[in-house]
C-alpha atoms as a PDB file:
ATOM      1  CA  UNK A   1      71.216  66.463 125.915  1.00  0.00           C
ATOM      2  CA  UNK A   2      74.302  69.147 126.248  1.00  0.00           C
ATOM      3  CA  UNK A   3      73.533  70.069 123.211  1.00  0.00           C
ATOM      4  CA  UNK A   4      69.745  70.466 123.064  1.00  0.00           C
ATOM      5  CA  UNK A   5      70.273  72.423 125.849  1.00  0.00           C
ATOM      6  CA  UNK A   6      73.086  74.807 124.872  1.00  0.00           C
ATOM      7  CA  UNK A   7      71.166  75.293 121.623  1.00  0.00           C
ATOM      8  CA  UNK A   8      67.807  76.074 123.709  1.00  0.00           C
ATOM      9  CA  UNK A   9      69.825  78.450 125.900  1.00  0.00           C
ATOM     10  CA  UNK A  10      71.599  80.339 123.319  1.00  0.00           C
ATOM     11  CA  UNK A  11      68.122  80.039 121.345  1.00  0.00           C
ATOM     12  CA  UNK A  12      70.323  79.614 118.169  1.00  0.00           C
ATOM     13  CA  UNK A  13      68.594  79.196 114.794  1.00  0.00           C
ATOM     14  CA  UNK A  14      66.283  76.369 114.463  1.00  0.00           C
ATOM     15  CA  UNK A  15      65.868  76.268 118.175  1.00  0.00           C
ATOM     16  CA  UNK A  16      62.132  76.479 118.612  1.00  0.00           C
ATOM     17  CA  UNK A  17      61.745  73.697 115.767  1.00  0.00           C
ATOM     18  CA  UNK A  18      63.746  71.259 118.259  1.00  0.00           C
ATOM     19  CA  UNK A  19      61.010  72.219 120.757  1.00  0.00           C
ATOM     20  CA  UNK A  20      58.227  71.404 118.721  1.00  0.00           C
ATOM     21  CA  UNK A  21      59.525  68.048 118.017  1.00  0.00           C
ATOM     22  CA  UNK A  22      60.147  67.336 121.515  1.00  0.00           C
ATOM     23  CA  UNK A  23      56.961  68.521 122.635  1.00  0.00           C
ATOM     24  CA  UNK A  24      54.989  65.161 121.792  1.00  0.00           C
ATOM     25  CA  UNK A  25      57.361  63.235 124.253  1.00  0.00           C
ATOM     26  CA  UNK A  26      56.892  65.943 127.656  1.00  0.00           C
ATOM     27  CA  UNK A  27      54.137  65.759 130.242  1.00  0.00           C
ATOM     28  CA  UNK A  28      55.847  63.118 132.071  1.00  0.00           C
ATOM     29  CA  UNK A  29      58.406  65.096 134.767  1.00  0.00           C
ATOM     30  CA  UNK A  30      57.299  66.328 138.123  1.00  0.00           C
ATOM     31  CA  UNK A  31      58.682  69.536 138.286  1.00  0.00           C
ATOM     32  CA  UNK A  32      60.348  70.272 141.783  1.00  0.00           C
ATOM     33  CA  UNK A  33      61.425  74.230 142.152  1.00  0.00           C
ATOM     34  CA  UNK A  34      63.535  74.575 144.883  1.00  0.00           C
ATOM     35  CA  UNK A  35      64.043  78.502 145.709  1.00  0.00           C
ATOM     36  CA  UNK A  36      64.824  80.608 149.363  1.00  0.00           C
ATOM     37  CA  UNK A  37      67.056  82.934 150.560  1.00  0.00           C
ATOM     38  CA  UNK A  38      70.800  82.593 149.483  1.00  0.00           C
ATOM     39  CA  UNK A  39      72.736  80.509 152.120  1.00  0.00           C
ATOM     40  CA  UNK A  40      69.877  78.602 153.220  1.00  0.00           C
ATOM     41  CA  UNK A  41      71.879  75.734 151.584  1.00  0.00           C
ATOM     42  CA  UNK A  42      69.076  74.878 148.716  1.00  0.00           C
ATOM     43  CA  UNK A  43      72.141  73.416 146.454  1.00  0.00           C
ATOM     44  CA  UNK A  44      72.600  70.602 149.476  1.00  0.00           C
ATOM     45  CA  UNK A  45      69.105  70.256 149.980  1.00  0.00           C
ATOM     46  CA  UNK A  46      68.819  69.673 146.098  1.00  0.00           C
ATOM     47  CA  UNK A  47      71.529  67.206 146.266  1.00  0.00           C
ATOM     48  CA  UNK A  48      70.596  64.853 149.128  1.00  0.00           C
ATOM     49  CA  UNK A  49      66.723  64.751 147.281  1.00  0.00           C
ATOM     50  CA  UNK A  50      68.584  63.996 144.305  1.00  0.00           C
ATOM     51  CA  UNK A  51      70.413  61.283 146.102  1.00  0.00           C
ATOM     52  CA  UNK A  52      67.014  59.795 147.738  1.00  0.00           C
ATOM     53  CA  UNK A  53      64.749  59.615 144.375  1.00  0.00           C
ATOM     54  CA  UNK A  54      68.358  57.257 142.472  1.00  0.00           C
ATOM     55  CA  UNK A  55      68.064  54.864 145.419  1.00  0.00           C
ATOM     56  CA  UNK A  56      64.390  54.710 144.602  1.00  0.00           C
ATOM     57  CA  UNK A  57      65.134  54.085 140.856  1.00  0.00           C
ATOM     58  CA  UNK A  58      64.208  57.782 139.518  1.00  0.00           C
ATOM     59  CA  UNK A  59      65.573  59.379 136.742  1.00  0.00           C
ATOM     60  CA  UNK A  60      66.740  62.836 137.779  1.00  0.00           C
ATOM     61  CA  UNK A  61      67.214  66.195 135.467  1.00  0.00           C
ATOM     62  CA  UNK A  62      68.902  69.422 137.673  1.00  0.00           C
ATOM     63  CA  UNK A  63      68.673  72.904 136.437  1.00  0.00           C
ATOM     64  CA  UNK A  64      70.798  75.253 138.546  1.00  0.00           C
ATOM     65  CA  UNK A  65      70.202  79.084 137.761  1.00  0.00           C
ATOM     66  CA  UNK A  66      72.798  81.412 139.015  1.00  0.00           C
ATOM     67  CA  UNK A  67      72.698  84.973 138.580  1.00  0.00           C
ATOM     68  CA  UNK A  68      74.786  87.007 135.833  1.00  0.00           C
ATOM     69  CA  UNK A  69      76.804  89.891 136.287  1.00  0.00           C
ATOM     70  CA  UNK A  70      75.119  93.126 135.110  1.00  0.00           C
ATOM     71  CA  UNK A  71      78.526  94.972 134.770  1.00  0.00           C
ATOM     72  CA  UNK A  72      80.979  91.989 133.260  1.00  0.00           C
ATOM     73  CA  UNK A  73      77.895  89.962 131.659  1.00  0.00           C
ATOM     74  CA  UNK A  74      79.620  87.031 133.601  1.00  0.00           C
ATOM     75  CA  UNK A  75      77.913  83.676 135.520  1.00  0.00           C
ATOM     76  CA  UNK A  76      80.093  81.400 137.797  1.00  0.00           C
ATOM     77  CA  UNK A  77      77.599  78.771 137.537  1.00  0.00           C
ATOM     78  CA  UNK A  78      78.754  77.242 140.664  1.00  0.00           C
ATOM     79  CA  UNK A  79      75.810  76.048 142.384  1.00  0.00           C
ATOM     80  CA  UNK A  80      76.660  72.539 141.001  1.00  0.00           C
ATOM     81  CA  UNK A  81      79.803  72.124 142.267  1.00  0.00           C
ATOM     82  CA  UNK A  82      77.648  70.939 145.603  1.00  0.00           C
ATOM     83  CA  UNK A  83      76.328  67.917 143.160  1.00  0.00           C
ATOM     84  CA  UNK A  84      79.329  66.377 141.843  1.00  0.00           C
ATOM     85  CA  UNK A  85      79.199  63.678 143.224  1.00  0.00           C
ATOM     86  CA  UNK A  86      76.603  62.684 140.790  1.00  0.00           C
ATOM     87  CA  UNK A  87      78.364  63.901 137.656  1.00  0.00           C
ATOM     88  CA  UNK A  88      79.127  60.398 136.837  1.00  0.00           C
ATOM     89  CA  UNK A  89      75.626  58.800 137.199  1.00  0.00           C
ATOM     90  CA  UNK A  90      74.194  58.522 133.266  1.00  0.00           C
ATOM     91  CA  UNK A  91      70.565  58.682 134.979  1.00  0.00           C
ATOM     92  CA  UNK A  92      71.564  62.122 136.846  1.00  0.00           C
ATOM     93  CA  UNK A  93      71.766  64.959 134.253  1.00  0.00           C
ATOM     94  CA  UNK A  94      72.464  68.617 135.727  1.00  0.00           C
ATOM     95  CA  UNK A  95      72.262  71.682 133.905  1.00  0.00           C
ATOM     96  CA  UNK A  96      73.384  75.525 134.925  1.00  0.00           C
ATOM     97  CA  UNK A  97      71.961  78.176 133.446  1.00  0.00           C
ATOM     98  CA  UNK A  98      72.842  81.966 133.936  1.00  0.00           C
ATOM     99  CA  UNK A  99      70.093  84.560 134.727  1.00  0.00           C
ATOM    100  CA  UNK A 100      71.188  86.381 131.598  1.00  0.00           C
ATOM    101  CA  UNK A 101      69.307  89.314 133.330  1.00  0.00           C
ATOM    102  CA  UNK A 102      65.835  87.595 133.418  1.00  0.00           C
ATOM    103  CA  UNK A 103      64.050  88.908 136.820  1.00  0.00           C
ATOM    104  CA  UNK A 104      62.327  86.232 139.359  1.00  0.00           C
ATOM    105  CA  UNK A 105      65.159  83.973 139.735  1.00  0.00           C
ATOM    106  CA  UNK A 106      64.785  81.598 137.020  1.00  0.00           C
ATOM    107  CA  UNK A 107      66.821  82.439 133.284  1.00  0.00           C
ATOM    108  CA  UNK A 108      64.733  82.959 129.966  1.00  0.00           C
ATOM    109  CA  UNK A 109      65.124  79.584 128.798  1.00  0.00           C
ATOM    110  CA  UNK A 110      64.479  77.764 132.295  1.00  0.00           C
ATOM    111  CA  UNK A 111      61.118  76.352 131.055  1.00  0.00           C
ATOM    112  CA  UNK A 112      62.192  75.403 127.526  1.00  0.00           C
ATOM    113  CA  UNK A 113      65.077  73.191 129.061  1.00  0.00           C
ATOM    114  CA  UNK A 114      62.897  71.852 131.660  1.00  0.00           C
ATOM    115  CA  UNK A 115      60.932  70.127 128.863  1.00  0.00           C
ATOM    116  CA  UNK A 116      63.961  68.982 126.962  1.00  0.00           C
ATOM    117  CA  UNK A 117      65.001  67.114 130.316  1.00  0.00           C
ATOM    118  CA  UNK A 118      61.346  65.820 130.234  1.00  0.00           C
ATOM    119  CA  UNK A 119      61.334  64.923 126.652  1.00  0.00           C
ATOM    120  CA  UNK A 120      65.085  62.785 128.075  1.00  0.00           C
ATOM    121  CA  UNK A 121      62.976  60.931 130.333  1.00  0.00           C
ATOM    122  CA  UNK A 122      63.835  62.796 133.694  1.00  0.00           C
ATOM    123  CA  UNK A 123      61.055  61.432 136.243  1.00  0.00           C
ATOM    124  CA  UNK A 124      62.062  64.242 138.304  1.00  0.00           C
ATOM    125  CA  UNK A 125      63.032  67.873 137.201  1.00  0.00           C
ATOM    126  CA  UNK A 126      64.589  70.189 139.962  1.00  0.00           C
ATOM    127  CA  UNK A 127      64.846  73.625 139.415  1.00  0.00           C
ATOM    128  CA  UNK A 128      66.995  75.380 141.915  1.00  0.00           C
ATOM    129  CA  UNK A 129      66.765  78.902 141.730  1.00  0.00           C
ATOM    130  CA  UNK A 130      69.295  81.808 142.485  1.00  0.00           C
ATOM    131  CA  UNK A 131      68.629  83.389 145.789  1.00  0.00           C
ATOM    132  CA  UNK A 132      65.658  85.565 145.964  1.00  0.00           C
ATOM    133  CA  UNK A 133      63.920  87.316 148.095  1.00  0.00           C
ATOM    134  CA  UNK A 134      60.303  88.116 148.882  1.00  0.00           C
ATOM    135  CA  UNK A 135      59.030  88.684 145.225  1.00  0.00           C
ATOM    136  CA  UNK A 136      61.825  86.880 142.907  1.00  0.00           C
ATOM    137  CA  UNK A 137      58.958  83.728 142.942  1.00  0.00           C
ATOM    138  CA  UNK A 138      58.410  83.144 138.757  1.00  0.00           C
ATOM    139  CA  UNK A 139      59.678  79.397 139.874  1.00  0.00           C
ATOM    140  CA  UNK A 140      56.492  78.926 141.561  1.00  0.00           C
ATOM    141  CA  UNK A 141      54.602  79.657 138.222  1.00  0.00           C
ATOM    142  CA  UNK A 142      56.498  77.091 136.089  1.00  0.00           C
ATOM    143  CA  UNK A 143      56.956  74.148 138.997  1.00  0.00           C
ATOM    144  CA  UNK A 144      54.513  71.820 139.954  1.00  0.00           C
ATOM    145  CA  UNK A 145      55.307  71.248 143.442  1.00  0.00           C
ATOM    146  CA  UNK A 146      57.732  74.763 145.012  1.00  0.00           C
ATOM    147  CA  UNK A 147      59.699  74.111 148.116  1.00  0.00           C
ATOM    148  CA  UNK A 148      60.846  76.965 149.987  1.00  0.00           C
ATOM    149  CA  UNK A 149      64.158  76.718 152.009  1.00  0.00           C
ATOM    150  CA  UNK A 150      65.011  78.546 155.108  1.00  0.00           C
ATOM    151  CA  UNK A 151      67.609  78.720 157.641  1.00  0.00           C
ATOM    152  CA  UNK A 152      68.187  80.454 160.785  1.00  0.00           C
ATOM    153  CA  UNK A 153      69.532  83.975 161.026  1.00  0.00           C
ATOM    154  CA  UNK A 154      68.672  85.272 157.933  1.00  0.00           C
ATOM    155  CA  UNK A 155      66.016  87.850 158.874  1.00  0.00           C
ATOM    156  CA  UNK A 156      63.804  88.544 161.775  1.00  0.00           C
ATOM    157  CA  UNK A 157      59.982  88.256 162.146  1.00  0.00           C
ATOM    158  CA  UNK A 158      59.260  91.274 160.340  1.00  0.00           C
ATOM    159  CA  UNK A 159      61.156  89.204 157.042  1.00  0.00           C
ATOM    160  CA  UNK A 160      59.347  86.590 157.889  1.00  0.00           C
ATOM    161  CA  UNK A 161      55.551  88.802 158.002  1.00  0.00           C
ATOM    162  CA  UNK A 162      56.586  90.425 154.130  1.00  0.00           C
ATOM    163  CA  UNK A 163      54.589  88.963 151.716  1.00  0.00           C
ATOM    164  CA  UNK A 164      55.819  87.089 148.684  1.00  0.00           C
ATOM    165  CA  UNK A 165      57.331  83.828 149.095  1.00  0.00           C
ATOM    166  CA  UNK A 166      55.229  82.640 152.221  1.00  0.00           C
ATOM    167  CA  UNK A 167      52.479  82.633 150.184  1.00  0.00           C
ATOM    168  CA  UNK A 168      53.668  80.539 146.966  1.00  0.00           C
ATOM    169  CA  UNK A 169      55.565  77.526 149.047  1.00  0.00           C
ATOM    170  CA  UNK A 170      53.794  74.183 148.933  1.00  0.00           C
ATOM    171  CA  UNK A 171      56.268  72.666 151.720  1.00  0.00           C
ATOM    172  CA  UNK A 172      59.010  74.068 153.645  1.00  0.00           C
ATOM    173  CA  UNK A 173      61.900  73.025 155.002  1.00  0.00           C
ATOM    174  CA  UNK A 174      63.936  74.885 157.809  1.00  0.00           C
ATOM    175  CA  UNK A 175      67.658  73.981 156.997  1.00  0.00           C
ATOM    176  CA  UNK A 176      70.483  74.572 159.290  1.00  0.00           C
ATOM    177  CA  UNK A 177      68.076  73.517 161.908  1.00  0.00           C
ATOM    178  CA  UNK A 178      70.950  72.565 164.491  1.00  0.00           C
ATOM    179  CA  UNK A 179      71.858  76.226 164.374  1.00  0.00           C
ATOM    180  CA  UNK A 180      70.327  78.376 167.523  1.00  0.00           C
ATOM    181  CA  UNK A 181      67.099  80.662 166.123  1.00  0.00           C
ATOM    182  CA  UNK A 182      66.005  77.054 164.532  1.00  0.00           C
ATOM    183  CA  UNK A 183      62.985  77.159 167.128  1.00  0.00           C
ATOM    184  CA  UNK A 184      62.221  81.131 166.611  1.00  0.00           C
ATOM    185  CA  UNK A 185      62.453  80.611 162.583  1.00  0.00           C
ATOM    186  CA  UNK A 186      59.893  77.656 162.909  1.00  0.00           C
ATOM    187  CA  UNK A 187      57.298  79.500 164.365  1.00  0.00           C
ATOM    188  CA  UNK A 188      57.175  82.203 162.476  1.00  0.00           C
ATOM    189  CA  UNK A 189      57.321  80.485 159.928  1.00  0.00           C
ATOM    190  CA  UNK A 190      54.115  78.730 160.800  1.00  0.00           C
ATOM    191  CA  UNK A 191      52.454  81.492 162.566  1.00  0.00           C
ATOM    192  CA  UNK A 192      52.949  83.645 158.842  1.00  0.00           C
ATOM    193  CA  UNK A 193      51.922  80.809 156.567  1.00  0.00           C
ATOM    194  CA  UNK A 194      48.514  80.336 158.829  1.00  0.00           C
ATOM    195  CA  UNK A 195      47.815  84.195 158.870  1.00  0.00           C
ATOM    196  CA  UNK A 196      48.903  83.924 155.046  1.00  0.00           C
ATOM    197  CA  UNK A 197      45.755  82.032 154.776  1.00  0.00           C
ATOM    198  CA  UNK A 198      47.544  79.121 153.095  1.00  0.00           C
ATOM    199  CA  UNK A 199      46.579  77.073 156.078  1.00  0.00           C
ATOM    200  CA  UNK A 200      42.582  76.283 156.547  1.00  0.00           C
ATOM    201  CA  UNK A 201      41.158  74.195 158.905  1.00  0.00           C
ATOM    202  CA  UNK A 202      44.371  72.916 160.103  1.00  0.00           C
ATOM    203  CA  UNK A 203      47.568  73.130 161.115  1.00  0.00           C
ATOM    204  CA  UNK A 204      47.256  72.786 164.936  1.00  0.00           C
ATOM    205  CA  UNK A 205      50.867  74.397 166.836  1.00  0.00           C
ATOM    206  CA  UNK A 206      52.174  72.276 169.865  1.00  0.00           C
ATOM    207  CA  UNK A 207      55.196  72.500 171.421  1.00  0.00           C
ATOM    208  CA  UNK A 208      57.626  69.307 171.448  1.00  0.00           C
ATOM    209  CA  UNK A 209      61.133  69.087 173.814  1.00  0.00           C
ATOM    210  CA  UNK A 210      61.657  70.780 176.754  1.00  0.00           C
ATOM    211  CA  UNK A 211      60.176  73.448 178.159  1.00  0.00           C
ATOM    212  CA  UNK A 212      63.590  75.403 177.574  1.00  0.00           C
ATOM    213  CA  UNK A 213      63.809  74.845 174.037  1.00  0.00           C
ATOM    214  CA  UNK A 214      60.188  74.011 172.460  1.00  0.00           C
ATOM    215  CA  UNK A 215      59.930  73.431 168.836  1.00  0.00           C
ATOM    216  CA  UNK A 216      56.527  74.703 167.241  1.00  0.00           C
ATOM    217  CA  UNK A 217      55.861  71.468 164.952  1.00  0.00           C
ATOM    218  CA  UNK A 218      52.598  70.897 163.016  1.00  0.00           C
ATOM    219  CA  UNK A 219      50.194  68.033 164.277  1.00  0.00           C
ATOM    220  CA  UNK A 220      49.022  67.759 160.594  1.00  0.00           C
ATOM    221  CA  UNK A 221      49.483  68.582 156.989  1.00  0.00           C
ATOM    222  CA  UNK A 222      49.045  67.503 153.514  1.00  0.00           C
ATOM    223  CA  UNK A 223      44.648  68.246 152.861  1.00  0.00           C
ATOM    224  CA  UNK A 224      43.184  69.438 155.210  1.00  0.00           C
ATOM    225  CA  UNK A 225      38.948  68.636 155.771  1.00  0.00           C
ATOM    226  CA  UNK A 226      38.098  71.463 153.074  1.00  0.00           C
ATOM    227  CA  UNK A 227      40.160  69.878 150.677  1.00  0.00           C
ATOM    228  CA  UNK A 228      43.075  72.577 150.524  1.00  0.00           C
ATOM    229  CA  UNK A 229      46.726  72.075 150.850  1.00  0.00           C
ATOM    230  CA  UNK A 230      48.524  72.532 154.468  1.00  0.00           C
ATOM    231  CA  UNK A 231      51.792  73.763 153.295  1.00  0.00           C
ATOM    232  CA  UNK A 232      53.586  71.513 155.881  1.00  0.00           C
ATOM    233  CA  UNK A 233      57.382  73.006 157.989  1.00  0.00           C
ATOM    234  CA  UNK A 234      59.794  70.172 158.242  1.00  0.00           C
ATOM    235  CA  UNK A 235      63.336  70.627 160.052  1.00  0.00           C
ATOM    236  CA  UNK A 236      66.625  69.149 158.284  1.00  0.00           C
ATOM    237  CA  UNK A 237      69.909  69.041 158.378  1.00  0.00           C
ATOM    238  CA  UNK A 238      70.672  68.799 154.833  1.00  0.00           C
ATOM    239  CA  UNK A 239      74.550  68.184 155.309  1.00  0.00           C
ATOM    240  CA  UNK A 240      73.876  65.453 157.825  1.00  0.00           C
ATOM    241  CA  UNK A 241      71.129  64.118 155.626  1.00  0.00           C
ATOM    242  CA  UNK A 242      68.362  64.499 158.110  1.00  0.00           C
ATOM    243  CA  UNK A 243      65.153  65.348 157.527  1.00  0.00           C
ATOM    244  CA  UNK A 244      65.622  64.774 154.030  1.00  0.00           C
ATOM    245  CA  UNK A 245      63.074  61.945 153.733  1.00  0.00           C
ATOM    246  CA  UNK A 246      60.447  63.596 155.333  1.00  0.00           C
ATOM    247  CA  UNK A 247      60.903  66.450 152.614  1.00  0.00           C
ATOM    248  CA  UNK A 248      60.267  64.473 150.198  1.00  0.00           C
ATOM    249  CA  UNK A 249      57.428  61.909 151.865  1.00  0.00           C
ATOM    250  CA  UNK A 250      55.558  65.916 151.522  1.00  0.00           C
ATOM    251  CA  UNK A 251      56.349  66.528 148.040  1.00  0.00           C
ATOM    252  CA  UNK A 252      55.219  63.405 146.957  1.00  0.00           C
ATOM    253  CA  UNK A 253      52.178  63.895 148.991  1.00  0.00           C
ATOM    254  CA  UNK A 254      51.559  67.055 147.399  1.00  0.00           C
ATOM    255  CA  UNK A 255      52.223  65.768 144.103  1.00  0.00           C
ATOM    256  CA  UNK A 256      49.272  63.461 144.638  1.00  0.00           C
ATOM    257  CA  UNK A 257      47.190  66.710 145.842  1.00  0.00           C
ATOM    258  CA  UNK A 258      48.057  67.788 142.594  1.00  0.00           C
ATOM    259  CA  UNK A 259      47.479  65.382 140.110  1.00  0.00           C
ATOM    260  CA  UNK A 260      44.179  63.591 142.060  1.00  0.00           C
ATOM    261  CA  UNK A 261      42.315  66.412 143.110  1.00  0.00           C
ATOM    262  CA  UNK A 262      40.102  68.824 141.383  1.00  0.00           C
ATOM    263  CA  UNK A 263      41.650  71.857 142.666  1.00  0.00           C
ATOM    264  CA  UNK A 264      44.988  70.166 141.904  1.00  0.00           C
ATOM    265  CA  UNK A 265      43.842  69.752 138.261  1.00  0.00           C
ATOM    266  CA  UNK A 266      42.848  73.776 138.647  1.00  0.00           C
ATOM    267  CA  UNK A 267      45.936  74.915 139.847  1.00  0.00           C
ATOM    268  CA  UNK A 268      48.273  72.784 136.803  1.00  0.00           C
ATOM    269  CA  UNK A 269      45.795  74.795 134.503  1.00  0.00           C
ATOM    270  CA  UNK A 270      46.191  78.247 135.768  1.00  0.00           C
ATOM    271  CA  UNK A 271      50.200  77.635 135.806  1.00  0.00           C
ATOM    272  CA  UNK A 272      49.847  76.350 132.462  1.00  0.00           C
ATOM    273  CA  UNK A 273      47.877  79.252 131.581  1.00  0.00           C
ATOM    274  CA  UNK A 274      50.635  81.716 132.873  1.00  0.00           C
ATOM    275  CA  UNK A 275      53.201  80.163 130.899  1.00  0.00           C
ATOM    276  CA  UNK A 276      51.145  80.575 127.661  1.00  0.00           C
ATOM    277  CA  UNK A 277      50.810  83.831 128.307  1.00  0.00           C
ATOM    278  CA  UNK A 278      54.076  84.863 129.383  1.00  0.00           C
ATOM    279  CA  UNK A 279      55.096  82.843 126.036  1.00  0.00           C
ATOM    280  CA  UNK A 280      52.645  84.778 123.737  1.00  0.00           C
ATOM    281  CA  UNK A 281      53.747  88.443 125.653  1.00  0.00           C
ATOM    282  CA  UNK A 282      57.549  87.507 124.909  1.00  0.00           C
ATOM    283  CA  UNK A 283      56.515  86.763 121.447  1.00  0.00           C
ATOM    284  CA  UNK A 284      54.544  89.807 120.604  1.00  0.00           C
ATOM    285  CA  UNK A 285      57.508  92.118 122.325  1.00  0.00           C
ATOM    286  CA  UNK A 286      59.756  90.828 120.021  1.00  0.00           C
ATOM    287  CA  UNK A 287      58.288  90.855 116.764  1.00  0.00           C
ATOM    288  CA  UNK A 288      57.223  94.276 118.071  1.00  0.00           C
ATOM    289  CA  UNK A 289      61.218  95.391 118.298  1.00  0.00           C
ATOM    290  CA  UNK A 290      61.839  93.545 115.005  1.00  0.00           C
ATOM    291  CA  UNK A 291      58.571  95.250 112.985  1.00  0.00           C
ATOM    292  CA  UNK A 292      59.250  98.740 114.477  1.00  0.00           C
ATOM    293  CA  UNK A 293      62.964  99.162 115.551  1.00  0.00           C
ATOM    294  CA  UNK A 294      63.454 102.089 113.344  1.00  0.00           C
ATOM    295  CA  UNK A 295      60.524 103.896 115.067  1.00  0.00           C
ATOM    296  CA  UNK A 296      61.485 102.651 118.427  1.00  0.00           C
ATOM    297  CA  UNK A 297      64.821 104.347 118.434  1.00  0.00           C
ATOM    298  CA  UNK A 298      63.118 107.731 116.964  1.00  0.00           C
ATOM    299  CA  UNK A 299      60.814 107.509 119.920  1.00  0.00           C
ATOM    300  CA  UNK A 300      63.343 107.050 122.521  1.00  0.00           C
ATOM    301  CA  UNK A 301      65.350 110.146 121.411  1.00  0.00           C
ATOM    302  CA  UNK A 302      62.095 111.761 121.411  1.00  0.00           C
ATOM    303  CA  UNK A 303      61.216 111.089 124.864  1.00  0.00           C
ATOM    304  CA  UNK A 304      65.017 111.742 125.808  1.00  0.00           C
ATOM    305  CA  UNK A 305      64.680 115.335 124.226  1.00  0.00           C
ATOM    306  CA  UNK A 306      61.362 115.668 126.542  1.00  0.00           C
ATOM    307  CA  UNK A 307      59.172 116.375 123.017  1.00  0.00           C
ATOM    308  CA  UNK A 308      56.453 113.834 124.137  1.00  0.00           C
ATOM    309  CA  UNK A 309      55.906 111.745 127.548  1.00  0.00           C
ATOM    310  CA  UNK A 310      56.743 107.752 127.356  1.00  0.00           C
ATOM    311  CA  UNK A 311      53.240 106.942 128.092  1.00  0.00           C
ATOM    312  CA  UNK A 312      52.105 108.509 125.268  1.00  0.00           C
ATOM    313  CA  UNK A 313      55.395 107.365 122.788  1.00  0.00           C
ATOM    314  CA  UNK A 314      54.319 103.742 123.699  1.00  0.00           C
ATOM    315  CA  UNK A 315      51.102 104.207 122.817  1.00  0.00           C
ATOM    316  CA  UNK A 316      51.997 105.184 119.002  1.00  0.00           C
ATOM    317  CA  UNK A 317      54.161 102.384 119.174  1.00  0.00           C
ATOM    318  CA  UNK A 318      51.630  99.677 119.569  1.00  0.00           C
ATOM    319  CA  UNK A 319      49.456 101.464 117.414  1.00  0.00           C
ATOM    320  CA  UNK A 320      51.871 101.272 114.843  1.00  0.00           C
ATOM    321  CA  UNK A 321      52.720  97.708 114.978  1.00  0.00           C
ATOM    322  CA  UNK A 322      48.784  96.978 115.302  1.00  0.00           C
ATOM    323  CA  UNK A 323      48.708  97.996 111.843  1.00  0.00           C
ATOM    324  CA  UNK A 324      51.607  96.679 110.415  1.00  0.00           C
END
């Protein structure tokens, strides 16, 4: 496995040949991104799920991305660190991968080892991303179910009102939640996921506690009567370990949306559809760069020496690799 993946990640010779032949044995993971702001605490999160799916006899695969240096070139790829405690367990196989200046907080070979931990026999595959922030959300494109972790004092309502990653969570889970702001973060956070639209036909707000201290919980979630997903707002305590079990009672419940309903069956497609596209523009860039390097570098100096525009330097570009 170490080395299917290192050989993936560096994409050394031969690489996409090891892909094909694992291909026949993938389409069995449930693919689990985790993503939120950084120090929402998404690497404990990750590792008390990863705890609760071994006691229930699942074989988990971890992909931790963390970010690379754009002046050294350097990762830490220490996000980890926070799972050790399962770096013994032969069913428990975690993987970091550095950014290597991919964009949306995944790296450029997050999806090709997410199918070499399928191809191991993972039941689970979490992807935990590096932080982002409202538009960093390519996880939610490659992961079947995308939970979205927050925390308290990270941002105010107006964060919480930008568009982006309100709009691509399937659950939520506020972390930290012992921390004071817990009750402010939950509503907004459901008062912005109903105006979001993501929540139809459901989703009624009552306050719970004392009069002092309310907490804006959701009376229900999961499918609501139209047959869309309520993307549900569960409190935890991920260091404590609370709250973890009703995370997970969610993304199992959406993972049933997903694979029994029609417009679960619709959504796999269009993800699957992205990927195949975002595999075939990656391929045609770079046979681009390898058919017309030469020309590429003569039009960069030309645009650098302001003899044409880029627009128009791209555009003889193409047109020269269409007819190659």
């Amino acid at each position: 496995m170490a080395r299917a993946c290192r050989l993936v990640d560096d994409r050394v010779d031969g690489y996409l040949d090891l892909l094909k032949e694992l291909f026949p044995h993938t389409g069995h993971a449930w693919i689990v991104g985790v993503t939120g702001n950084p120090g929402a605490g998404k690497s404990t999160v990750t590792d008390r799920l990863v705890e609760l799916w071994r006691a229930q006899g699942k074989r988990v695969g971890v992909i931790a991305i963390d970010p690379t240096s754009p002046f050294s070139g350097g990762a830490i790829l220490g996000d980890r660190i926070r799972m050790q405690r399962h770096f013994e367990d032969p069913d428990v196989f975690i993987r970091s991968l550095a950014t290597r200046g991919a964009l949306g907080g995944l790296s450029r070979s997050a999806v090709d080892v997410m199918r070499v931990l399928d191809a191991w026999g993972a039941d689970v595959v979490v992807v935990e991303t590096v932080g982002v922030g409202q538009d960093e959300m390519e996880v939610t494109r490659t992961a079947h179910s995308t939970l979205i972790v927050a925390a308290p004092g990270l941002g105010d309502d107006v964060q919480a009102a930008k568009a982006g990653i309100l709009e691509c969570g399937d659950v939520f889970s506020v972390n930290k939640a012992d921390r004071d702001g817990a009750d402010a973060t939950m509503r907004d956070l459901e008062l912005m996921v109903a105006l979001g639209r993501r929540v139809v036909g459901g989703g009624q707000l009552t306050s719970v506690g004392s009069h002092s201290g309310a907490a804006m919980r959701r009376e229900t979630g999961g499918v609501d009567s139209a047959g869309a997903w309520v993307p549900p707002i569960v409190r935890c305590i991920a260091t404590q370990n609370q709250g973890i079990d009703e995370t997970e009672r969610w993304l199992e419940e959406h993972r049933k949306w997903v694979m029994d309903t029609q417009a679960g069956q619709e959504r796999r497609h269009l993800r699957l559809r992205e990927q195949m596209e975002n595999e075939m523009r990656n391929a045609l860039v770079d046979a681009a760069v390898r058919d017309i390097g030469n020309q590429l570098e003569e039009a960069i100096g030309s645009v650098s020496r302001r003899e044409t525009d880029p627009y128009t330097a791209c555009e003889r570009l193409v047109a020269a690799f269409r007819k190659g």
